[in-house]
PDB file of N, CA and C in Angstrom:
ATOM      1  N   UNK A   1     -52.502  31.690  14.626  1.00  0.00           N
ATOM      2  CA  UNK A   1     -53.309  32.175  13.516  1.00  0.00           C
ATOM      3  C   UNK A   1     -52.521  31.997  12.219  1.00  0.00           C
ATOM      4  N   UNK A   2     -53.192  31.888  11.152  1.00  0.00           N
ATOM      5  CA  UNK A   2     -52.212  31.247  10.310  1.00  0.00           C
ATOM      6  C   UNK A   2     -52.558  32.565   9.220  1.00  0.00           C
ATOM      7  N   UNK A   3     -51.434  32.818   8.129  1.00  0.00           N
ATOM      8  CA  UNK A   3     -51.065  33.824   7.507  1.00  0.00           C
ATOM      9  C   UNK A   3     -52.176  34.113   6.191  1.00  0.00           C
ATOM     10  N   UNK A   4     -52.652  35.262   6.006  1.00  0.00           N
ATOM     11  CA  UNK A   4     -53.408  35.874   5.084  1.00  0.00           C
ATOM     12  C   UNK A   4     -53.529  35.811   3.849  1.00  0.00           C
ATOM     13  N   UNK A   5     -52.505  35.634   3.357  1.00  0.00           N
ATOM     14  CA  UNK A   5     -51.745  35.507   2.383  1.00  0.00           C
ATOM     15  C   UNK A   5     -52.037  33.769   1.887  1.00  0.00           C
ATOM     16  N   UNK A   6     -51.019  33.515   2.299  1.00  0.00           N
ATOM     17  CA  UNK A   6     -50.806  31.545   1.479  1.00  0.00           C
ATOM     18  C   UNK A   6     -51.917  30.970   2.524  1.00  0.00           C
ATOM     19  N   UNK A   7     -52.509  31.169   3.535  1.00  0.00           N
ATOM     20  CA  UNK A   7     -53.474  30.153   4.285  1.00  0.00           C
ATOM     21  C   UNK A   7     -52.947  28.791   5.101  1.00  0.00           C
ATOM     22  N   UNK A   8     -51.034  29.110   5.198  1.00  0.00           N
ATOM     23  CA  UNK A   8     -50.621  27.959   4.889  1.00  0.00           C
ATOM     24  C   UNK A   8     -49.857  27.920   6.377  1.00  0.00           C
ATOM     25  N   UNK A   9     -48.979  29.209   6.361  1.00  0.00           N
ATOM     26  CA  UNK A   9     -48.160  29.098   7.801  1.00  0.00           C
ATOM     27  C   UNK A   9     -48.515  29.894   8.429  1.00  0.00           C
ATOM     28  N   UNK A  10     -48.325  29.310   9.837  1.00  0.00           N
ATOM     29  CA  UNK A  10     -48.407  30.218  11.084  1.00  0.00           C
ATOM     30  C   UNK A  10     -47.802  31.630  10.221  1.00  0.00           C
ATOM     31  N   UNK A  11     -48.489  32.594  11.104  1.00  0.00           N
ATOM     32  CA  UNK A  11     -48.136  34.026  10.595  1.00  0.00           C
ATOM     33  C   UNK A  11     -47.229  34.787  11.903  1.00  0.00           C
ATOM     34  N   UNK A  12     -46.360  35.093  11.644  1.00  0.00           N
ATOM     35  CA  UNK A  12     -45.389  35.758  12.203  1.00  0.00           C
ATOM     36  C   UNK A  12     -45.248  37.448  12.719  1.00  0.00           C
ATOM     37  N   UNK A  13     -45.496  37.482  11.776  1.00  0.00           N
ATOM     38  CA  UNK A  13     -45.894  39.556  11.411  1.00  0.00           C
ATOM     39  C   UNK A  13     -47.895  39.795  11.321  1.00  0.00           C
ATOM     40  N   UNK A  14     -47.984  40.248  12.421  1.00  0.00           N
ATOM     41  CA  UNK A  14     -49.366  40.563  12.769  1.00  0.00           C
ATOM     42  C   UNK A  14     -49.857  42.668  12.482  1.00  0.00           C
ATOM     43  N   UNK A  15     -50.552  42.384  11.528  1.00  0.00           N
ATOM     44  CA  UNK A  15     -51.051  44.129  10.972  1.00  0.00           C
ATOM     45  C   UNK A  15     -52.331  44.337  11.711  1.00  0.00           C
ATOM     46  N   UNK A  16     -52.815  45.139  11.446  1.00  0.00           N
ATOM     47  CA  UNK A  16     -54.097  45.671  11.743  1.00  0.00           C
ATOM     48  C   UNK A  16     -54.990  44.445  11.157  1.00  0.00           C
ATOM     49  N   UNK A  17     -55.137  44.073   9.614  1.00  0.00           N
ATOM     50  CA  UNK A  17     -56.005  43.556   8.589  1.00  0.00           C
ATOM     51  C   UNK A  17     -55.164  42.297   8.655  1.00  0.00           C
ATOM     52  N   UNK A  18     -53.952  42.486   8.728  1.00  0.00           N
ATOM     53  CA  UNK A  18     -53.600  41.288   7.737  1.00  0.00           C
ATOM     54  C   UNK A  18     -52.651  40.678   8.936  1.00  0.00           C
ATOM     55  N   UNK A  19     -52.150  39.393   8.563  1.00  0.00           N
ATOM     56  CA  UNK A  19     -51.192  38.357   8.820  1.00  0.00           C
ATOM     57  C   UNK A  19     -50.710  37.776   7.945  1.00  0.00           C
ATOM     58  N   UNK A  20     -48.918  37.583   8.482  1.00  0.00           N
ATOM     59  CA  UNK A  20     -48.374  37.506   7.517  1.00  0.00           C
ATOM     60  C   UNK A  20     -47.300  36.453   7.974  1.00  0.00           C
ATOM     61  N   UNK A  21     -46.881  34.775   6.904  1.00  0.00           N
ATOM     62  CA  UNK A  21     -45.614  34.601   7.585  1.00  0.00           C
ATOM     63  C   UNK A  21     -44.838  34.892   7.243  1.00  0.00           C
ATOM     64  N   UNK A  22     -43.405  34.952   7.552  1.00  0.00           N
ATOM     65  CA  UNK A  22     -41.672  35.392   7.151  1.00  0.00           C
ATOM     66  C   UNK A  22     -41.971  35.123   5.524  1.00  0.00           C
ATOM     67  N   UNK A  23     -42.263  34.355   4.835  1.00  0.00           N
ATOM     68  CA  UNK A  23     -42.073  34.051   3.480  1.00  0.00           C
ATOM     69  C   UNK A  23     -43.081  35.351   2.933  1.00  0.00           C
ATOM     70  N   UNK A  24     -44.394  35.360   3.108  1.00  0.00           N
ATOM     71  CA  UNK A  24     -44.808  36.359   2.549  1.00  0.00           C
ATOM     72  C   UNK A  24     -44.671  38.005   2.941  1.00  0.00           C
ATOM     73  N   UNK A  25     -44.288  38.467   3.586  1.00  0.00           N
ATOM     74  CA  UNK A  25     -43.996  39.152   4.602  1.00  0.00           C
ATOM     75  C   UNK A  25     -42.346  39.587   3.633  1.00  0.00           C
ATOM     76  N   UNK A  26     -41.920  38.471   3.597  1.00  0.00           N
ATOM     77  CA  UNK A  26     -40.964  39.078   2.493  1.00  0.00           C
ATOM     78  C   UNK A  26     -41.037  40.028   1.049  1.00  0.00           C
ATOM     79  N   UNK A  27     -41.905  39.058   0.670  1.00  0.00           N
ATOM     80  CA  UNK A  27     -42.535  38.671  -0.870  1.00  0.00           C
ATOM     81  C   UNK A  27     -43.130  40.521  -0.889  1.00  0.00           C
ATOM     82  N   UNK A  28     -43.949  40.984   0.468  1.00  0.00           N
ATOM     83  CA  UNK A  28     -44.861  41.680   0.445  1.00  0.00           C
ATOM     84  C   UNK A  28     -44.172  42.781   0.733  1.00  0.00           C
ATOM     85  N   UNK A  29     -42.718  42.809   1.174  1.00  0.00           N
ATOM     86  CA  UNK A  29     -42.126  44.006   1.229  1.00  0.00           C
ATOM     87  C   UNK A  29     -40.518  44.201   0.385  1.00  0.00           C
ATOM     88  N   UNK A  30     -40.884  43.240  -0.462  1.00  0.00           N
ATOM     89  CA  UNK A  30     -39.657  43.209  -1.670  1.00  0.00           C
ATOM     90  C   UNK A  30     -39.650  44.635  -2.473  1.00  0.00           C
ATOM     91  N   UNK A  31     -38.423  44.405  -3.155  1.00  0.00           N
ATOM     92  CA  UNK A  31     -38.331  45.733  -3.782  1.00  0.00           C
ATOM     93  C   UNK A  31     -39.446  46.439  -4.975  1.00  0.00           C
ATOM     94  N   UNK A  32     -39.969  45.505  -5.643  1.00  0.00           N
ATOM     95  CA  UNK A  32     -41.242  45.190  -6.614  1.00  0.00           C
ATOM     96  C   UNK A  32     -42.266  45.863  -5.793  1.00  0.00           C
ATOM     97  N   UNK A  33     -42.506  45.399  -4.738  1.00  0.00           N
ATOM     98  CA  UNK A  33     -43.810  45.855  -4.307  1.00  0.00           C
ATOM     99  C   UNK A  33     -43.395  47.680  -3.596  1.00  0.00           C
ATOM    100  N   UNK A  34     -41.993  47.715  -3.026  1.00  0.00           N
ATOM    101  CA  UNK A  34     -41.948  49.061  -2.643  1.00  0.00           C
ATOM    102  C   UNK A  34     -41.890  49.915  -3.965  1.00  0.00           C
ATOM    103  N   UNK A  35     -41.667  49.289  -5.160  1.00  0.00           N
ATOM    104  CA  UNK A  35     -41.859  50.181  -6.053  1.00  0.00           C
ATOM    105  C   UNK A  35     -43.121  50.640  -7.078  1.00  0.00           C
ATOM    106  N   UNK A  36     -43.750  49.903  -6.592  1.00  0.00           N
ATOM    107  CA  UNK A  36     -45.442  49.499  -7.281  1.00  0.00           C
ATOM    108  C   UNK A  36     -45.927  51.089  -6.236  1.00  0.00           C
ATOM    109  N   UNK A  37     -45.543  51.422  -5.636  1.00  0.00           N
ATOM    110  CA  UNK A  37     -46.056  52.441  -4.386  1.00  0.00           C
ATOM    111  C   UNK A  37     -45.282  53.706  -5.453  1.00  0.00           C
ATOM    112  N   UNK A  38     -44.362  54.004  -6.158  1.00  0.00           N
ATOM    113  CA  UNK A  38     -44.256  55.147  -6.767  1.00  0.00           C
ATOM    114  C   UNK A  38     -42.708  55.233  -7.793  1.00  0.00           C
ATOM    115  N   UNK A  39     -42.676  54.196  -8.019  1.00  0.00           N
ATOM    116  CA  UNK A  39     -41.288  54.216  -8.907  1.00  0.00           C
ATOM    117  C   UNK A  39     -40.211  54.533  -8.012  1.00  0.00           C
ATOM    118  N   UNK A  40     -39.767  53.804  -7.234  1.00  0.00           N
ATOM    119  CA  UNK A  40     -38.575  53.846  -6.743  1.00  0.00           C
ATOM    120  C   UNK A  40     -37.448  53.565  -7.519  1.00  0.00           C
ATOM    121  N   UNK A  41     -37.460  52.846  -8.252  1.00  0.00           N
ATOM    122  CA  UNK A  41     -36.140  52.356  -9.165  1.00  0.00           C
ATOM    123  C   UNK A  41     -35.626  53.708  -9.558  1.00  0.00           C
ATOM    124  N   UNK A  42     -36.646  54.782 -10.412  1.00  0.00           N
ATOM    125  CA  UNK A  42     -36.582  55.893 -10.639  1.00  0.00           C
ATOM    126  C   UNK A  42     -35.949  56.592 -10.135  1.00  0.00           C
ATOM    127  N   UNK A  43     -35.669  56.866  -8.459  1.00  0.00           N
ATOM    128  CA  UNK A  43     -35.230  58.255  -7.683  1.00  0.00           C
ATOM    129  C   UNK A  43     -33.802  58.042  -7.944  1.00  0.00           C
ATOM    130  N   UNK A  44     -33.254  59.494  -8.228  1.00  0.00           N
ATOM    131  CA  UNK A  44     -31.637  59.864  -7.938  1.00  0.00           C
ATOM    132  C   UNK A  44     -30.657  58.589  -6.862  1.00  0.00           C
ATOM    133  N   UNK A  45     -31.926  58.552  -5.472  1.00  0.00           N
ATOM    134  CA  UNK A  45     -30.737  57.989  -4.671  1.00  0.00           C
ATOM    135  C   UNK A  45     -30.828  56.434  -4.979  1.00  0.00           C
ATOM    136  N   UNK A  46     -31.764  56.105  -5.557  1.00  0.00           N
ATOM    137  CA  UNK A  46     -31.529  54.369  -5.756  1.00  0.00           C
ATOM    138  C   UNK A  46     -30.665  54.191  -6.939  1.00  0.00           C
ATOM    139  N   UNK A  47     -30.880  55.484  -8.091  1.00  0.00           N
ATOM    140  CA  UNK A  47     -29.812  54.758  -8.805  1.00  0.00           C
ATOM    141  C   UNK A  47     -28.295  54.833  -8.631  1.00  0.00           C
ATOM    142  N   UNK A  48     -27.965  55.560  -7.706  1.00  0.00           N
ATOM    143  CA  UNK A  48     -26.344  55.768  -7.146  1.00  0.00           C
ATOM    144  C   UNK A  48     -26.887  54.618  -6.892  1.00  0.00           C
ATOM    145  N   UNK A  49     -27.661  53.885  -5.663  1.00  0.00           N
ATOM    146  CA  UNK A  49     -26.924  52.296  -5.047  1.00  0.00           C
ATOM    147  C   UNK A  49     -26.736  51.437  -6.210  1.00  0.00           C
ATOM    148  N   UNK A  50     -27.473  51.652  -7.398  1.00  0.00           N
ATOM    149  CA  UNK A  50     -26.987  50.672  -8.187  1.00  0.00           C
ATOM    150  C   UNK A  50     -25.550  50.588  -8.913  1.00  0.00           C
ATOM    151  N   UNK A  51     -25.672  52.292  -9.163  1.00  0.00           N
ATOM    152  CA  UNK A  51     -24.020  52.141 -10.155  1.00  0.00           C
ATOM    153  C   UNK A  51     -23.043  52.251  -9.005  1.00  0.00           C
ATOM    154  N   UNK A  52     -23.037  52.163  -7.785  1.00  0.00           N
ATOM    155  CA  UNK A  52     -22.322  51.722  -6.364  1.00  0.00           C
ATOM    156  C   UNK A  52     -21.207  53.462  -6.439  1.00  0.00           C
TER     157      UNK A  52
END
């Protein structure tokens, strides 16, 4: 079955709705998109990982 997303590659990661291959599947759980869900950049503990 080929992926939901691009229409392009076999899909790898199988959801309920969706299919997904490794490339989007990435794309779709990058840090951008976990933060589109509630400002993560924002919280206390992500910004310790940044200033290390």
């Amino acid at each position: 079955m080929n992926c939901t997303e691009c229409h392009k590659e076999e899909a790898e990661w199988d959801f309920k709705d969706v299919q997904l291959c490794q490339m989007c599947f990435e794309a779709w759980t990058s840090e951008l998109w976990w933060a589109s869900l509630g400002g993560v950049y924002e919280t206390p503990e992500y910004v310790r990982l940044l200033e290390g």
